[in-house]
N, C-alpha and C. Protein backbone atom coordinates (compact mmCIF):
# COMPACT_ATOMS: atom_id res chain seq x y z
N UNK A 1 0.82 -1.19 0.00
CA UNK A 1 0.00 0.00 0.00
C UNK A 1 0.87 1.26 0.00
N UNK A 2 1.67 1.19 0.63
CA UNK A 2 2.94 2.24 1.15
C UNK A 2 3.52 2.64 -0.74
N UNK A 3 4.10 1.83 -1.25
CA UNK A 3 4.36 1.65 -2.82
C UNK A 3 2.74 2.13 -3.96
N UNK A 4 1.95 2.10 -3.53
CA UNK A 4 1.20 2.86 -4.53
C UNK A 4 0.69 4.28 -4.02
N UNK A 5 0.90 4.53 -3.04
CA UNK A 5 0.75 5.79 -2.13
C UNK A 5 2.05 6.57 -2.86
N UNK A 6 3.27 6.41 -2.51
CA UNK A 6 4.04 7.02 -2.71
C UNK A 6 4.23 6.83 -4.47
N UNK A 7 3.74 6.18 -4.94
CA UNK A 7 3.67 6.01 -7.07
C UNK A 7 3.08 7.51 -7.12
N UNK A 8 1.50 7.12 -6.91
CA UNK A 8 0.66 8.53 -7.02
C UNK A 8 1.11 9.73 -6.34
N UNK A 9 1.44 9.82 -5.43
CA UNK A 9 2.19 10.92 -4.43
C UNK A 9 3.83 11.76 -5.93
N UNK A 10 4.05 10.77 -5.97
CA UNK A 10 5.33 11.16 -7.46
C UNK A 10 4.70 11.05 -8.34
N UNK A 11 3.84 10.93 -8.85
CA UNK A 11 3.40 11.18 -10.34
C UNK A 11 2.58 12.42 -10.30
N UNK A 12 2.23 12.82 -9.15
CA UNK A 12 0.96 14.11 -9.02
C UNK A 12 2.24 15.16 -9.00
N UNK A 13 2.98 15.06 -8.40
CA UNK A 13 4.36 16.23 -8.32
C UNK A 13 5.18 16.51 -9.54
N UNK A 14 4.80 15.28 -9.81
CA UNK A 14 6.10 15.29 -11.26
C UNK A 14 5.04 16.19 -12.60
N UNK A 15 3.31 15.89 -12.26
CA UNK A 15 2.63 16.45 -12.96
C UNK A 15 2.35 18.04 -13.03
N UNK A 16 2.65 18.47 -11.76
CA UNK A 16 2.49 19.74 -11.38
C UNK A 16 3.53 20.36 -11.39
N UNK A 17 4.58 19.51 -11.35
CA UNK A 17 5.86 20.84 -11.38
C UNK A 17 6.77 20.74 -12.39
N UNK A 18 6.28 19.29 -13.30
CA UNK A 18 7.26 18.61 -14.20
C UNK A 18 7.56 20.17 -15.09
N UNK A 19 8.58 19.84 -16.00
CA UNK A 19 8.72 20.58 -17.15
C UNK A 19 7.47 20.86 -18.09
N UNK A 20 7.44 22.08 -18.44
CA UNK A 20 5.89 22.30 -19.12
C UNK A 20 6.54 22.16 -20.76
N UNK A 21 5.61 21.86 -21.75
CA UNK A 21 5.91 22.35 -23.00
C UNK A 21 5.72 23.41 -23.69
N UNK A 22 6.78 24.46 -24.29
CA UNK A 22 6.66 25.40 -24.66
C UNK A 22 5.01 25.56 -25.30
N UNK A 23 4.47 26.30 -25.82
CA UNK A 23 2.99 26.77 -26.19
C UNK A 23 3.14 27.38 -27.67
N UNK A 24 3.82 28.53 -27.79
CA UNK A 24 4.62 29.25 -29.09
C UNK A 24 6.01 29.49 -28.92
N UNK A 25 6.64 29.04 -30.61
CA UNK A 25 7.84 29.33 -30.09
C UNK A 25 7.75 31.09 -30.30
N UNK A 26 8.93 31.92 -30.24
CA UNK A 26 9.38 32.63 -30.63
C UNK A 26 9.24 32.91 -32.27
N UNK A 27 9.01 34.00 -32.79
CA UNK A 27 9.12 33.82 -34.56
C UNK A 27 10.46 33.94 -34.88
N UNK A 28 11.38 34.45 -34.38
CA UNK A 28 13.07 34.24 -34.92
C UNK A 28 13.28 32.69 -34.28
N UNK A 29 13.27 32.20 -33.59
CA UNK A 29 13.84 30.77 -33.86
C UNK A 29 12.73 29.88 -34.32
N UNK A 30 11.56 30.17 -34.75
CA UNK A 30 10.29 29.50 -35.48
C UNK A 30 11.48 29.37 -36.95
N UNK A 31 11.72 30.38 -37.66
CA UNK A 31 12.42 30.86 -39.00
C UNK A 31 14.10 30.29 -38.80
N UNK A 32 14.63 29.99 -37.79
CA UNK A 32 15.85 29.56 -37.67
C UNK A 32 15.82 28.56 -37.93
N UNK A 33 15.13 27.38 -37.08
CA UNK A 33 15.00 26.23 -37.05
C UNK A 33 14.52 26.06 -38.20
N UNK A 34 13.09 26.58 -38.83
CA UNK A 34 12.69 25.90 -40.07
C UNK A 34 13.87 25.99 -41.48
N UNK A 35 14.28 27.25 -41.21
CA UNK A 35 15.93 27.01 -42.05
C UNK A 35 16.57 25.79 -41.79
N UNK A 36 17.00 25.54 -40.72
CA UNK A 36 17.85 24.44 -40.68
C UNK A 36 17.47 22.92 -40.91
N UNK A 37 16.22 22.90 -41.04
CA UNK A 37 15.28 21.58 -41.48
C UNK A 37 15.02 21.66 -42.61
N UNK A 38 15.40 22.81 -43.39
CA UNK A 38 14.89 22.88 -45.27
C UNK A 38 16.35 22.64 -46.00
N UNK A 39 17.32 23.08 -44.96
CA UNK A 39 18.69 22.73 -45.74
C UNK A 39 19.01 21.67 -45.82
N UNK A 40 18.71 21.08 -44.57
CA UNK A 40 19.26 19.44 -44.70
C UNK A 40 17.61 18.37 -45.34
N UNK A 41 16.71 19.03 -45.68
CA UNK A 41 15.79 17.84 -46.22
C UNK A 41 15.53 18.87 -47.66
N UNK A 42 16.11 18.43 -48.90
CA UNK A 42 15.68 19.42 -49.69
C UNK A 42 13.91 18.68 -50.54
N UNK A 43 13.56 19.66 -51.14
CA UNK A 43 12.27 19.51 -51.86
C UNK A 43 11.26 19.09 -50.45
N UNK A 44 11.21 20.46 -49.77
CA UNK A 44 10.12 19.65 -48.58
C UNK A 44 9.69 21.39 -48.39
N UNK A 45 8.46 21.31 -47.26
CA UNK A 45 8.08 22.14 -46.61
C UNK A 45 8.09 21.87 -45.12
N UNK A 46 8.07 23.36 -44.30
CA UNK A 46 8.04 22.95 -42.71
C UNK A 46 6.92 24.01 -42.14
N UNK A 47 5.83 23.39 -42.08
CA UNK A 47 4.89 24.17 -41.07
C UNK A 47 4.75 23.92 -40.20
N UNK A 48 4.71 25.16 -39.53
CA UNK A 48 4.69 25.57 -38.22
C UNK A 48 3.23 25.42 -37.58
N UNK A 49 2.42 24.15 -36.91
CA UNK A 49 1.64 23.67 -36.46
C UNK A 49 1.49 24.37 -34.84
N UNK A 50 0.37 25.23 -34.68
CA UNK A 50 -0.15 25.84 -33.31
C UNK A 50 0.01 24.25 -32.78
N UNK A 51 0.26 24.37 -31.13
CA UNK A 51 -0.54 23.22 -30.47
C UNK A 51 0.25 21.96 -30.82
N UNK A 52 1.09 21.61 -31.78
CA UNK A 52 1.46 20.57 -31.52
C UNK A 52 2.79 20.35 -30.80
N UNK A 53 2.87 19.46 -30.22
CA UNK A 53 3.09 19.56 -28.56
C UNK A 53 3.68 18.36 -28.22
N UNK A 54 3.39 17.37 -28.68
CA UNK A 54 3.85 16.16 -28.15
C UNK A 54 3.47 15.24 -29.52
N UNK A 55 4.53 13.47 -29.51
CA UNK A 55 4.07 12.70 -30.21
C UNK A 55 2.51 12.49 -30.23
N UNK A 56 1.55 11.87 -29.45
CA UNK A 56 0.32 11.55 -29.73
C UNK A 56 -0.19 12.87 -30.10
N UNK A 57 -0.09 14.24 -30.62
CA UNK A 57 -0.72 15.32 -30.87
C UNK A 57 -0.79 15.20 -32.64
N UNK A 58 0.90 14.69 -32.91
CA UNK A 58 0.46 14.42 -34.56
C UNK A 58 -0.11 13.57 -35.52
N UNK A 59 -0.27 12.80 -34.28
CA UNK A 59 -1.48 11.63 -35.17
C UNK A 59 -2.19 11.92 -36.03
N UNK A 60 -3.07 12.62 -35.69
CA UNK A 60 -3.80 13.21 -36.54
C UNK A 60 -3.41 14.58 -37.39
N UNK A 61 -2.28 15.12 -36.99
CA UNK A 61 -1.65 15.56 -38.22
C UNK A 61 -1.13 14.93 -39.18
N UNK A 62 -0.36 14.20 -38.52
CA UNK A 62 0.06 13.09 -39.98
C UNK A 62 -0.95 12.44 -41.10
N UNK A 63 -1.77 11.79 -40.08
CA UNK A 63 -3.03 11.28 -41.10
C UNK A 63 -3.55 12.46 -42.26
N UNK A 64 -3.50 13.30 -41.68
CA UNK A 64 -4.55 14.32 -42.76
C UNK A 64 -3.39 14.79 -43.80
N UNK A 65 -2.44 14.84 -43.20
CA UNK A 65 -1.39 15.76 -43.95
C UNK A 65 -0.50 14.62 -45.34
N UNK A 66 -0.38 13.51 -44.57
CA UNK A 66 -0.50 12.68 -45.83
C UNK A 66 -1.42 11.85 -47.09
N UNK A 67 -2.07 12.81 -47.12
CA UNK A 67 -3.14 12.33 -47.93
C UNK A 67 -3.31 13.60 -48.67
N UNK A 68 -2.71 14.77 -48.82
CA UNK A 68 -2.61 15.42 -49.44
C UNK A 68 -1.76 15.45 -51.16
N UNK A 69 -2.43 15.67 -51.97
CA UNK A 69 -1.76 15.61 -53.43
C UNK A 69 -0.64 15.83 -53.40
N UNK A 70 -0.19 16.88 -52.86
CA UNK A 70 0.99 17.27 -53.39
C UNK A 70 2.44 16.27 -52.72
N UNK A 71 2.07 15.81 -51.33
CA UNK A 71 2.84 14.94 -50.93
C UNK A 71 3.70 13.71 -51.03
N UNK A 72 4.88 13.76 -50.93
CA UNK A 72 6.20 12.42 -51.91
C UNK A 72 5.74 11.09 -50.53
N UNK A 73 4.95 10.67 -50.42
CA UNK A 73 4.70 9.30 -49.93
C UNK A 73 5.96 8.19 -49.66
N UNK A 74 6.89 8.50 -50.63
CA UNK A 74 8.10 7.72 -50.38
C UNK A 74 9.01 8.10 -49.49
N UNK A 75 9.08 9.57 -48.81
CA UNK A 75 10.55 10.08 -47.71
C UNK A 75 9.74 10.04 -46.69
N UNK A 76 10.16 9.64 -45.78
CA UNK A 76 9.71 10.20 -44.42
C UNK A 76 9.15 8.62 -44.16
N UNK A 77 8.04 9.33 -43.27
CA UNK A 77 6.99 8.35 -42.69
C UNK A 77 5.56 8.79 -44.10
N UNK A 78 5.67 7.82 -45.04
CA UNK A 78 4.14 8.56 -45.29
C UNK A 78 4.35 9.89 -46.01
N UNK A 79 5.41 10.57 -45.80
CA UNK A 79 5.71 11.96 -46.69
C UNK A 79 5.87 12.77 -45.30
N UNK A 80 6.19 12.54 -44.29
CA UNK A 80 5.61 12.78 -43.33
C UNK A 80 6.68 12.82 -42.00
N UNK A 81 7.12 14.37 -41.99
CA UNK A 81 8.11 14.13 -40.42
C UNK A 81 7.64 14.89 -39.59
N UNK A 82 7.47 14.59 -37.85
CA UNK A 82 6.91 15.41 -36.77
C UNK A 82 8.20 15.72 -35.99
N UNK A 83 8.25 17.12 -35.86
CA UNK A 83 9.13 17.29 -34.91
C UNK A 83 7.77 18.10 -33.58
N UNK A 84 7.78 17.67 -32.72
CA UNK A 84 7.10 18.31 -31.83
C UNK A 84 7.31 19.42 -31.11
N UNK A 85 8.94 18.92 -30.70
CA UNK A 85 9.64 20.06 -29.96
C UNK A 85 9.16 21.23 -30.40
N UNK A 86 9.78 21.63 -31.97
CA UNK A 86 9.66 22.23 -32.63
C UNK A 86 8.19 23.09 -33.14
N UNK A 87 7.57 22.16 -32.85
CA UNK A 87 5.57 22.26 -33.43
C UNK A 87 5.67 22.55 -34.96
N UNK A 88 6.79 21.02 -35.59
CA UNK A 88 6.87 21.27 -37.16
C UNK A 88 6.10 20.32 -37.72
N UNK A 89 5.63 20.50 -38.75
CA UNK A 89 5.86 19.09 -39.21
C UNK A 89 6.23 19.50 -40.86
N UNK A 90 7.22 18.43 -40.95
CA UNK A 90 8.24 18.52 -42.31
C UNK A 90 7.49 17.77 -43.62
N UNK A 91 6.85 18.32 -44.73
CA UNK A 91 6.27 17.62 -45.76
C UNK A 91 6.88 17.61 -46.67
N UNK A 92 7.17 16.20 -47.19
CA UNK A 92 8.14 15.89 -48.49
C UNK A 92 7.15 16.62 -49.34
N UNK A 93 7.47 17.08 -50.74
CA UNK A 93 6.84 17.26 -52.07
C UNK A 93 7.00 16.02 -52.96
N UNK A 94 6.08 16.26 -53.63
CA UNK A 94 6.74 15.66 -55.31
C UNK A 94 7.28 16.12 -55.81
N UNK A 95 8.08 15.78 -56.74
CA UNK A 95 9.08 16.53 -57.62
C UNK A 95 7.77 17.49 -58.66
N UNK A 96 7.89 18.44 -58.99
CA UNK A 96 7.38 19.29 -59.61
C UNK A 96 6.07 19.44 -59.09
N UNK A 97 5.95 19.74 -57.84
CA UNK A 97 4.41 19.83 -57.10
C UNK A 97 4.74 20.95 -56.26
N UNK A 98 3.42 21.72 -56.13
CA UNK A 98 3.63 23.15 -54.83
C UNK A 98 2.85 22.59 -54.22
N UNK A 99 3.06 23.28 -52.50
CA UNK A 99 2.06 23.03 -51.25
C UNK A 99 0.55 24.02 -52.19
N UNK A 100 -0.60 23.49 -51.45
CA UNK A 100 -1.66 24.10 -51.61
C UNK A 100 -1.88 24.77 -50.09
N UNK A 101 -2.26 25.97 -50.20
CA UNK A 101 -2.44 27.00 -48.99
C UNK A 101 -3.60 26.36 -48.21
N UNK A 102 -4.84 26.22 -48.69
CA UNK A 102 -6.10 25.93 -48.49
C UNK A 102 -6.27 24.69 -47.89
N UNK A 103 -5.67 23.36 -48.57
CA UNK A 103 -5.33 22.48 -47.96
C UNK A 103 -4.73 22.19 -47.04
N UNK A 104 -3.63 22.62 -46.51
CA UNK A 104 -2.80 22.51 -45.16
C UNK A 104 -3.69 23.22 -43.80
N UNK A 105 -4.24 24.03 -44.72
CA UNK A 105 -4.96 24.95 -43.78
C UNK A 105 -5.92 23.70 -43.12
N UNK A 106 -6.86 23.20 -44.20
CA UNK A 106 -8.05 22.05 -44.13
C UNK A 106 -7.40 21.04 -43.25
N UNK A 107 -6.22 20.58 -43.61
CA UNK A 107 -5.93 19.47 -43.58
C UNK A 107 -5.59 19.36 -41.26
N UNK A 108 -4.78 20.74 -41.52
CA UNK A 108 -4.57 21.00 -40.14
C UNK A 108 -5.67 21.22 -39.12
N UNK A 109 -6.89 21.92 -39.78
CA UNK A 109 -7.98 21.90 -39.07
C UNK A 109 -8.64 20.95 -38.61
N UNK A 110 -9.10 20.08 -39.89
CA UNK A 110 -9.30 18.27 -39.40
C UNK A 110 -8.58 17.69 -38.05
N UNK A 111 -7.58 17.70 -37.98
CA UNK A 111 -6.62 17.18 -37.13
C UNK A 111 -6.74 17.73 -35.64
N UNK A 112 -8.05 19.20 -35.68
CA UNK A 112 -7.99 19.81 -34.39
C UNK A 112 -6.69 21.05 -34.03
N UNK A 113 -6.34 21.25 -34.93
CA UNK A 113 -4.73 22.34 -34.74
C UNK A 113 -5.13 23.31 -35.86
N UNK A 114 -4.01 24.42 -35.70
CA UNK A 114 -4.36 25.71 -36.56
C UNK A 114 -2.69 25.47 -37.09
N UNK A 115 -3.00 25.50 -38.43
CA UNK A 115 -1.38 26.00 -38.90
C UNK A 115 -1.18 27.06 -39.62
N UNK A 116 0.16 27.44 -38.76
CA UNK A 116 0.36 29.16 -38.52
C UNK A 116 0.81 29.76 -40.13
N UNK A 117 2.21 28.89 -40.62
CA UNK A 117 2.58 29.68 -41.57
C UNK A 117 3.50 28.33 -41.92
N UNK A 118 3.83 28.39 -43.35
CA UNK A 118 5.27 27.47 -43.90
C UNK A 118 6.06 27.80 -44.01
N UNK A 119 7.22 27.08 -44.53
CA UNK A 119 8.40 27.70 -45.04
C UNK A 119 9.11 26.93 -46.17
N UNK A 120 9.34 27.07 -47.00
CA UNK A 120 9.76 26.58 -48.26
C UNK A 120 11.42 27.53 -48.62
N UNK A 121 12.08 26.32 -49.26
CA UNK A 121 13.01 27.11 -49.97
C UNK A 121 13.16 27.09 -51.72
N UNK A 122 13.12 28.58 -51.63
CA UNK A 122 13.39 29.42 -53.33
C UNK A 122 14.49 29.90 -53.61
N UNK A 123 15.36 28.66 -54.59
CA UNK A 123 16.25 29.09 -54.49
C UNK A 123 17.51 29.03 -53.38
N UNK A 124 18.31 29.96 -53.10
CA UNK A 124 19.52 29.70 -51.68
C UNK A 124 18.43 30.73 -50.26
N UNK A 125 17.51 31.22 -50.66
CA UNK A 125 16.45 32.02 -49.30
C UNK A 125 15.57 31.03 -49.20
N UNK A 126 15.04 31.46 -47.67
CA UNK A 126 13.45 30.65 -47.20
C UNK A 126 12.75 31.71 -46.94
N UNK A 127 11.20 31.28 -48.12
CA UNK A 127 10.21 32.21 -48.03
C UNK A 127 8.92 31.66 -46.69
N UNK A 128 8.87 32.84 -46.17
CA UNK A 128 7.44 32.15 -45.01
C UNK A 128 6.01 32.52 -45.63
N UNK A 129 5.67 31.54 -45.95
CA UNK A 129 3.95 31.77 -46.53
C UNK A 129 2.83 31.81 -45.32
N UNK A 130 2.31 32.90 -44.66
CA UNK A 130 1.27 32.86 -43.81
C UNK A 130 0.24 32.29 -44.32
N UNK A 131 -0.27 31.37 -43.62
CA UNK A 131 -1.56 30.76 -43.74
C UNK A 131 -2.76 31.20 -42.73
């Protein structure tokens, strides 16, 4: 009894005082980081997903987000990388395919999340497309 007293007794503390997860990042290291995830994965996009927060949060980003046309099904998971930390998630393209605005928008809404803005690279710059 003593051993599940003191389980719950540490899990209620660890819940209340544990480390929280950031909420928003910053927009200069939102644009840093998504730089540094477009250099090393080329032909992709990285939006910046409100709210996502943890692995079980992109579940349902992933699902919606790979089922989108424009998406390379073959890199990733599905076309499909979550960074949470971050609140990214990284979408392969097809070769000669653009993101659709409207869709990511849709696709993110389905999923219960708002997505903020992308980032694509044109060229040696990264452009941020508000959504």
């Amino acid at each position: 009894m003593k051993y599940i007293v003191a389980t719950i007794l540490l899990f209620a503390v660890s819940f209340v005082y544990g480390e929280k997860p950031e909420k928003e990042l910053p927009e200069s290291s939102c644009a840093e980081r998504a730089t540094e995830v477009l250099m090393n994965n080329p032909n992709t996009i990285v939006i910046h997903i409100k709210g996502l927060i943890c692995g079980s949060c992109g579940v349902g980003v992933n699902f919606s987000l790979k089922k989108l046309d424009f998406v390379d099904r073959s890199r990733f998971t599905n076309g499909i990388l979550l960074d949470a930390k971050n609140q990214f998630a990284v979408v392969a393209l097809k070769e000669g395919h653009r993101p659709n605005r409207e869709s990511i928008i849709q696709a993110a809404e389905s999923a219960g999340y708002e997505a903020m803005d992308y980032y694509i690279m044109e060229g040696d710059a990264v452009r941020k497309v508000k959504l």
